[in-house]
PDB file of N, CA and C in Angstrom:
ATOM      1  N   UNK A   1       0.831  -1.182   0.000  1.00  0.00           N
ATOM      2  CA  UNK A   1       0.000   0.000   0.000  1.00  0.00           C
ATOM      3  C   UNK A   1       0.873   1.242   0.000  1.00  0.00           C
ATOM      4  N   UNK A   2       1.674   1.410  -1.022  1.00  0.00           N
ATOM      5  CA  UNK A   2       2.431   2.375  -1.443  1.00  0.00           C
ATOM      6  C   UNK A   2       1.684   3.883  -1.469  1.00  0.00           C
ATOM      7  N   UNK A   3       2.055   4.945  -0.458  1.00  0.00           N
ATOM      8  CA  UNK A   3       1.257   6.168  -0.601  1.00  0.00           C
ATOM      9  C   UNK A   3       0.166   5.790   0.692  1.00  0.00           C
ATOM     10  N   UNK A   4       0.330   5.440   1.388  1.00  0.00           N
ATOM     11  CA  UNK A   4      -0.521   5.560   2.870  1.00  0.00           C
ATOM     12  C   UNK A   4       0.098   5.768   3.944  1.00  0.00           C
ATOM     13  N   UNK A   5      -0.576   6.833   4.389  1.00  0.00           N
ATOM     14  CA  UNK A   5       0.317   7.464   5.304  1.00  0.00           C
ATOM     15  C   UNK A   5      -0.609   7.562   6.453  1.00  0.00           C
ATOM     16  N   UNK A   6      -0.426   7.905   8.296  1.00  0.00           N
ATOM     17  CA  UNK A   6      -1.336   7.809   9.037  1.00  0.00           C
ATOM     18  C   UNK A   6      -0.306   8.955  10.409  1.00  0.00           C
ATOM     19  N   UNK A   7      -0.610  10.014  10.364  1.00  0.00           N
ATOM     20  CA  UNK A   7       0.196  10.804  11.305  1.00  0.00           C
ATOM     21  C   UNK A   7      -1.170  11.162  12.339  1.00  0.00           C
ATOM     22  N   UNK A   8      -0.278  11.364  13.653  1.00  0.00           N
ATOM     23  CA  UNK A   8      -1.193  11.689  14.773  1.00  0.00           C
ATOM     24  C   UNK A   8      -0.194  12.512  16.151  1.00  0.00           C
ATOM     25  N   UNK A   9      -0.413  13.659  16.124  1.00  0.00           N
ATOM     26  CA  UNK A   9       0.287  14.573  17.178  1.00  0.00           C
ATOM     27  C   UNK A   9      -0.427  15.582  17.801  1.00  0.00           C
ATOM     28  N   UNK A  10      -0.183  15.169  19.032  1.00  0.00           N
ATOM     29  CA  UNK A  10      -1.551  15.772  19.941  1.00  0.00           C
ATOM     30  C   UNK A  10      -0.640  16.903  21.244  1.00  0.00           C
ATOM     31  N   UNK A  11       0.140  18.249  20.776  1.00  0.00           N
ATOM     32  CA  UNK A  11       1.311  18.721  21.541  1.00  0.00           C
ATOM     33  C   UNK A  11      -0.198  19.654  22.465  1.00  0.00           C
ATOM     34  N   UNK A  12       0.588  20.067  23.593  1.00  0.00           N
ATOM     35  CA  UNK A  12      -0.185  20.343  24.268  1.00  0.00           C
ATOM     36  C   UNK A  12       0.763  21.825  25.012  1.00  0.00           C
ATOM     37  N   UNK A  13      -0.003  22.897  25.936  1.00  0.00           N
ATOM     38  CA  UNK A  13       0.633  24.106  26.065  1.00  0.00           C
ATOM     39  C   UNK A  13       0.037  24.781  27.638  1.00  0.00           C
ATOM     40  N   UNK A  14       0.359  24.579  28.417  1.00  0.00           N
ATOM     41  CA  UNK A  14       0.096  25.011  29.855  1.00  0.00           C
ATOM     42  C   UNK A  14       0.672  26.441  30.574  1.00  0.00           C
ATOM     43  N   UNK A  15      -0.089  27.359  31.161  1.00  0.00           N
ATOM     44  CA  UNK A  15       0.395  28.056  31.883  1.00  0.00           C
ATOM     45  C   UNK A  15       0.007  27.812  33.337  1.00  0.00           C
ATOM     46  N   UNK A  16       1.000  27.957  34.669  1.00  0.00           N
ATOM     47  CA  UNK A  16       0.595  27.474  35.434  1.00  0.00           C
ATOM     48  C   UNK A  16       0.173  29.275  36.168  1.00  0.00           C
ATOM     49  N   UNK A  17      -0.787  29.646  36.375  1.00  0.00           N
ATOM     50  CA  UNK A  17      -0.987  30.944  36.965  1.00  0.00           C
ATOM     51  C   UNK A  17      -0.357  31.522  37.877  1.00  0.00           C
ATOM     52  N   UNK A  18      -0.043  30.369  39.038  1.00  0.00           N
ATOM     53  CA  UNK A  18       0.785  30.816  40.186  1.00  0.00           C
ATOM     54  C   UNK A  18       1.959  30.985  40.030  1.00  0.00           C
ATOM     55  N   UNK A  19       2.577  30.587  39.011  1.00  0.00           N
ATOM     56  CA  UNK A  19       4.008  31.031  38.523  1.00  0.00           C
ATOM     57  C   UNK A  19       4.191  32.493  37.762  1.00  0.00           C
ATOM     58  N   UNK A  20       3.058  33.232  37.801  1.00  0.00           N
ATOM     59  CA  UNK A  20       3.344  34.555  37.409  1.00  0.00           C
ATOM     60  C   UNK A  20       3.160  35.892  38.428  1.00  0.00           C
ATOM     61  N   UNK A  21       4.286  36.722  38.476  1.00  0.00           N
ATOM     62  CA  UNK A  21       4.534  37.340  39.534  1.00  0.00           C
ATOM     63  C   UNK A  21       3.091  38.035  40.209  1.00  0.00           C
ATOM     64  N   UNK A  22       2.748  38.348  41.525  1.00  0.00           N
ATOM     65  CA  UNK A  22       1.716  39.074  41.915  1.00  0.00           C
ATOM     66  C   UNK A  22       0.676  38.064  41.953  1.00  0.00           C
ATOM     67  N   UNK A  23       0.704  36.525  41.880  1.00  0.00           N
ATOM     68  CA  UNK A  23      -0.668  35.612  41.985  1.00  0.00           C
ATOM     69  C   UNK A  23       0.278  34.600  43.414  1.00  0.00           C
ATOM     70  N   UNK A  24      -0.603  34.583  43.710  1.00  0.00           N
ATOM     71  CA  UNK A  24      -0.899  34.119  45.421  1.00  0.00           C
ATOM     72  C   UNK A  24      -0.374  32.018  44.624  1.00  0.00           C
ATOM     73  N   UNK A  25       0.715  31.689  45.347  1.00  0.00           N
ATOM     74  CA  UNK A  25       1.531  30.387  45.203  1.00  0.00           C
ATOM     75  C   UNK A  25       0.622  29.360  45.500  1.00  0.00           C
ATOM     76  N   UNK A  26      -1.002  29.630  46.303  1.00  0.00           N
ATOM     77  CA  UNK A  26      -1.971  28.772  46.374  1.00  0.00           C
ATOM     78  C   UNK A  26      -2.794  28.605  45.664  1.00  0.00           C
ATOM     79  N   UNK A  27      -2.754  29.602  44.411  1.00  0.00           N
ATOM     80  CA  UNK A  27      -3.707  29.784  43.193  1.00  0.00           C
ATOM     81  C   UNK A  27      -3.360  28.504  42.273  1.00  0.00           C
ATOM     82  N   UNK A  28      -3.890  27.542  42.186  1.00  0.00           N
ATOM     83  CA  UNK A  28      -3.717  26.315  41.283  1.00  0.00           C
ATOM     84  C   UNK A  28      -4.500  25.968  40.168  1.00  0.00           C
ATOM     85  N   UNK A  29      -4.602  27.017  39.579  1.00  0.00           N
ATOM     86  CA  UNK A  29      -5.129  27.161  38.187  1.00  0.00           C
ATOM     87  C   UNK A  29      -4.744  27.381  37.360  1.00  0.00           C
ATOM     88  N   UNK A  30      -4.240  26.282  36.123  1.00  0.00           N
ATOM     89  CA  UNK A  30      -3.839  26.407  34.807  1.00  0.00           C
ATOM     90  C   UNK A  30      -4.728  26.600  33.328  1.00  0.00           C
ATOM     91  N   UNK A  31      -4.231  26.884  32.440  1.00  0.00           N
ATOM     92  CA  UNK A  31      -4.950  27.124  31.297  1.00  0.00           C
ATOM     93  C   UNK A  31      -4.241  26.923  30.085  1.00  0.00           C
ATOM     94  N   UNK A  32      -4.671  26.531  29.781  1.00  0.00           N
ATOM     95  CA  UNK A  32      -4.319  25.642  28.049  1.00  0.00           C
ATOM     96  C   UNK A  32      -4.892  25.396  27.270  1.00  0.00           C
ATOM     97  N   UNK A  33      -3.913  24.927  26.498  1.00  0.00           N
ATOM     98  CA  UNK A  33      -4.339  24.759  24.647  1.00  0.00           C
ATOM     99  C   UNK A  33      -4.247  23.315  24.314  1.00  0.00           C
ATOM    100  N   UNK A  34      -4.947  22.498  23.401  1.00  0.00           N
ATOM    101  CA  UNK A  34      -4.481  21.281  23.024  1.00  0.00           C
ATOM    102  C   UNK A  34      -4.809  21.535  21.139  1.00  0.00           C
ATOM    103  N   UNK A  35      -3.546  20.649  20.330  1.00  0.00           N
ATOM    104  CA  UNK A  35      -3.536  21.067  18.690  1.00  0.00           C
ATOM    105  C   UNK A  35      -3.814  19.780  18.361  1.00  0.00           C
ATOM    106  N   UNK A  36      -4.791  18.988  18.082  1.00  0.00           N
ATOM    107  CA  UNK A  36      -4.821  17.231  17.727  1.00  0.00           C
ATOM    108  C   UNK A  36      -4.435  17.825  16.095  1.00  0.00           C
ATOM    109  N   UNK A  37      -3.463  17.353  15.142  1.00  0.00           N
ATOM    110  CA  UNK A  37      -2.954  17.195  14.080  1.00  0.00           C
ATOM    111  C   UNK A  37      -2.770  16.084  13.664  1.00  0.00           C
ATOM    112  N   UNK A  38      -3.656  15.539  12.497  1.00  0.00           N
ATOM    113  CA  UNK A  38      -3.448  14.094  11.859  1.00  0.00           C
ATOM    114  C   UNK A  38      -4.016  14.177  10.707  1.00  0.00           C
ATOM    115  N   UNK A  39      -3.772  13.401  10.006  1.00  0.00           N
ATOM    116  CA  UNK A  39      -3.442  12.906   8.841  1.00  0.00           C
ATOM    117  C   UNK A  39      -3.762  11.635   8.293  1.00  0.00           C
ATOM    118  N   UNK A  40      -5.333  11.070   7.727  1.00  0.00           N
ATOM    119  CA  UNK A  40      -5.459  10.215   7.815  1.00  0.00           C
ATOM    120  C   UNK A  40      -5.968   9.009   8.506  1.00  0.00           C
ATOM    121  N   UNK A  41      -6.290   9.784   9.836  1.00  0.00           N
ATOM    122  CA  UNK A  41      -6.553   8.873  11.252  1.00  0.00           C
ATOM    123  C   UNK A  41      -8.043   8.557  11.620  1.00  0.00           C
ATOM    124  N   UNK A  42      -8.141   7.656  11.922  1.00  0.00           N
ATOM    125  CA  UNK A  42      -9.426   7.641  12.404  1.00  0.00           C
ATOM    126  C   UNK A  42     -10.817   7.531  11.462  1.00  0.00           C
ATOM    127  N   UNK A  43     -10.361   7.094  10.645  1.00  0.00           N
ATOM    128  CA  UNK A  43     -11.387   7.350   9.403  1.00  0.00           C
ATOM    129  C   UNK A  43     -11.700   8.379   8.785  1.00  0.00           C
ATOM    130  N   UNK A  44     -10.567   9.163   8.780  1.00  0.00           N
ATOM    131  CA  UNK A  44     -11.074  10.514   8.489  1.00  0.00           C
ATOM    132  C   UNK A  44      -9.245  10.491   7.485  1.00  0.00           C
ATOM    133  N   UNK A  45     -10.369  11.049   6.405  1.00  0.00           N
ATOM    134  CA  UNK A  45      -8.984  11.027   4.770  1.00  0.00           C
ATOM    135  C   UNK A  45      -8.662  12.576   4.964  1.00  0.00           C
ATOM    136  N   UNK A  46      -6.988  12.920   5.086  1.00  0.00           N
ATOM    137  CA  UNK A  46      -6.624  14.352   4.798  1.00  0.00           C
ATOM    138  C   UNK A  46      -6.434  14.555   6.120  1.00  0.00           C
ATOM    139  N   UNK A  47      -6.010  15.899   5.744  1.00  0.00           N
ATOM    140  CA  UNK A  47      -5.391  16.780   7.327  1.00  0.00           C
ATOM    141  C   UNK A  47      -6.192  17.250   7.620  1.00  0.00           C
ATOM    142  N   UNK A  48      -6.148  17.267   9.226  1.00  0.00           N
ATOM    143  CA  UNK A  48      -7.364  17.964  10.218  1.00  0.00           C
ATOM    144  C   UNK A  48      -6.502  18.561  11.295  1.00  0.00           C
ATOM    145  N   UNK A  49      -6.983  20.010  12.035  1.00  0.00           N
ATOM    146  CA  UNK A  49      -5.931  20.668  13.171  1.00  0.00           C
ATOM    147  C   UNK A  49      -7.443  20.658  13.661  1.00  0.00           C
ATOM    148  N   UNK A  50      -7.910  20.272  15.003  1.00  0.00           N
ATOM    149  CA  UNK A  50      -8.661  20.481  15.776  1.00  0.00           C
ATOM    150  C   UNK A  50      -8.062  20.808  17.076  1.00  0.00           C
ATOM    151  N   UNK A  51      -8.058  22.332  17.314  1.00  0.00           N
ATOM    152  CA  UNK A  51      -7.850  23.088  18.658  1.00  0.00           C
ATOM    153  C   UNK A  51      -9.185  22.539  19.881  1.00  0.00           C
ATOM    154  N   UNK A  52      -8.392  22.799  20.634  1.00  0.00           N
ATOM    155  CA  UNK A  52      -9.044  22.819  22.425  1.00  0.00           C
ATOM    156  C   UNK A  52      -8.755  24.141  23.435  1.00  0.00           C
ATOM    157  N   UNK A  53      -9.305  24.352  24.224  1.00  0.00           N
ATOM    158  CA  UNK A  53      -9.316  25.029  25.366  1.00  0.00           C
ATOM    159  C   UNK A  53      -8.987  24.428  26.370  1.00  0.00           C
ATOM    160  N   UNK A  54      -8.244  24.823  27.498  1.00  0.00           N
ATOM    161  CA  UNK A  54      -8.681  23.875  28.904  1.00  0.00           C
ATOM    162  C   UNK A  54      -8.507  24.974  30.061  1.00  0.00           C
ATOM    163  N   UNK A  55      -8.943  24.801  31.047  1.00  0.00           N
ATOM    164  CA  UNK A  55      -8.903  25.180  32.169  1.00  0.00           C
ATOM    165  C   UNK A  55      -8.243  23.682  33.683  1.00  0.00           C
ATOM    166  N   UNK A  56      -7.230  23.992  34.100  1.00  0.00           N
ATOM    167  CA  UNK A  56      -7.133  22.737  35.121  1.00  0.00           C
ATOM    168  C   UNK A  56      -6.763  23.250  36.741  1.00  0.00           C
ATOM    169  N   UNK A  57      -7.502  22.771  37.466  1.00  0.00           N
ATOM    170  CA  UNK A  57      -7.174  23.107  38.365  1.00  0.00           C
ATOM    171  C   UNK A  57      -6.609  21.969  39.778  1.00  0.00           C
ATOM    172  N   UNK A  58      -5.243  22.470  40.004  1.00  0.00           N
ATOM    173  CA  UNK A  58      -4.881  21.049  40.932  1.00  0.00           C
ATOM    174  C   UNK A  58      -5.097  21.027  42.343  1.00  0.00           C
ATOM    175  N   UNK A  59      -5.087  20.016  43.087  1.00  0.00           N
ATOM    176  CA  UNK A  59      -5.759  19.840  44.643  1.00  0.00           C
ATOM    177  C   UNK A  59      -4.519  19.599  44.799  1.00  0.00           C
ATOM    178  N   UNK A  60      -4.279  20.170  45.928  1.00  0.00           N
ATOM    179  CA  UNK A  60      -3.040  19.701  47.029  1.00  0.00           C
ATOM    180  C   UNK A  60      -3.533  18.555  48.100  1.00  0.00           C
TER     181      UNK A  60
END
């Protein structure tokens, strides 16, 4: 099957809030991006970039 190709990269991008100066070190709320990029995958022919949002927040 010469000419089939199947790519899948799912990079991902976090800011952690409390790491920016003037936010309180107990503030545990991050926010991000996710880029799913593939090619072929999933039953689906051709390139697709489907973006995300996120919000995460961690428990101590």
């Amino acid at each position: 099957m010469h000419g089939n190709f199947i790519f899948l990269t799912e990079p991902q991008f976090w800011v952690n809030l409390n790491k920016i100066k003037g936010v309180d070190d107990h503030f545990n709320l991050s926010v991000g991006s996710e880029v799913e990029l593939s090619h072929n995958f999933g039953g689906r022919n051709g390139f697709y970039a489907i973006p995300t949002l996120a919000v995460k927040w961690t428990f101590d």
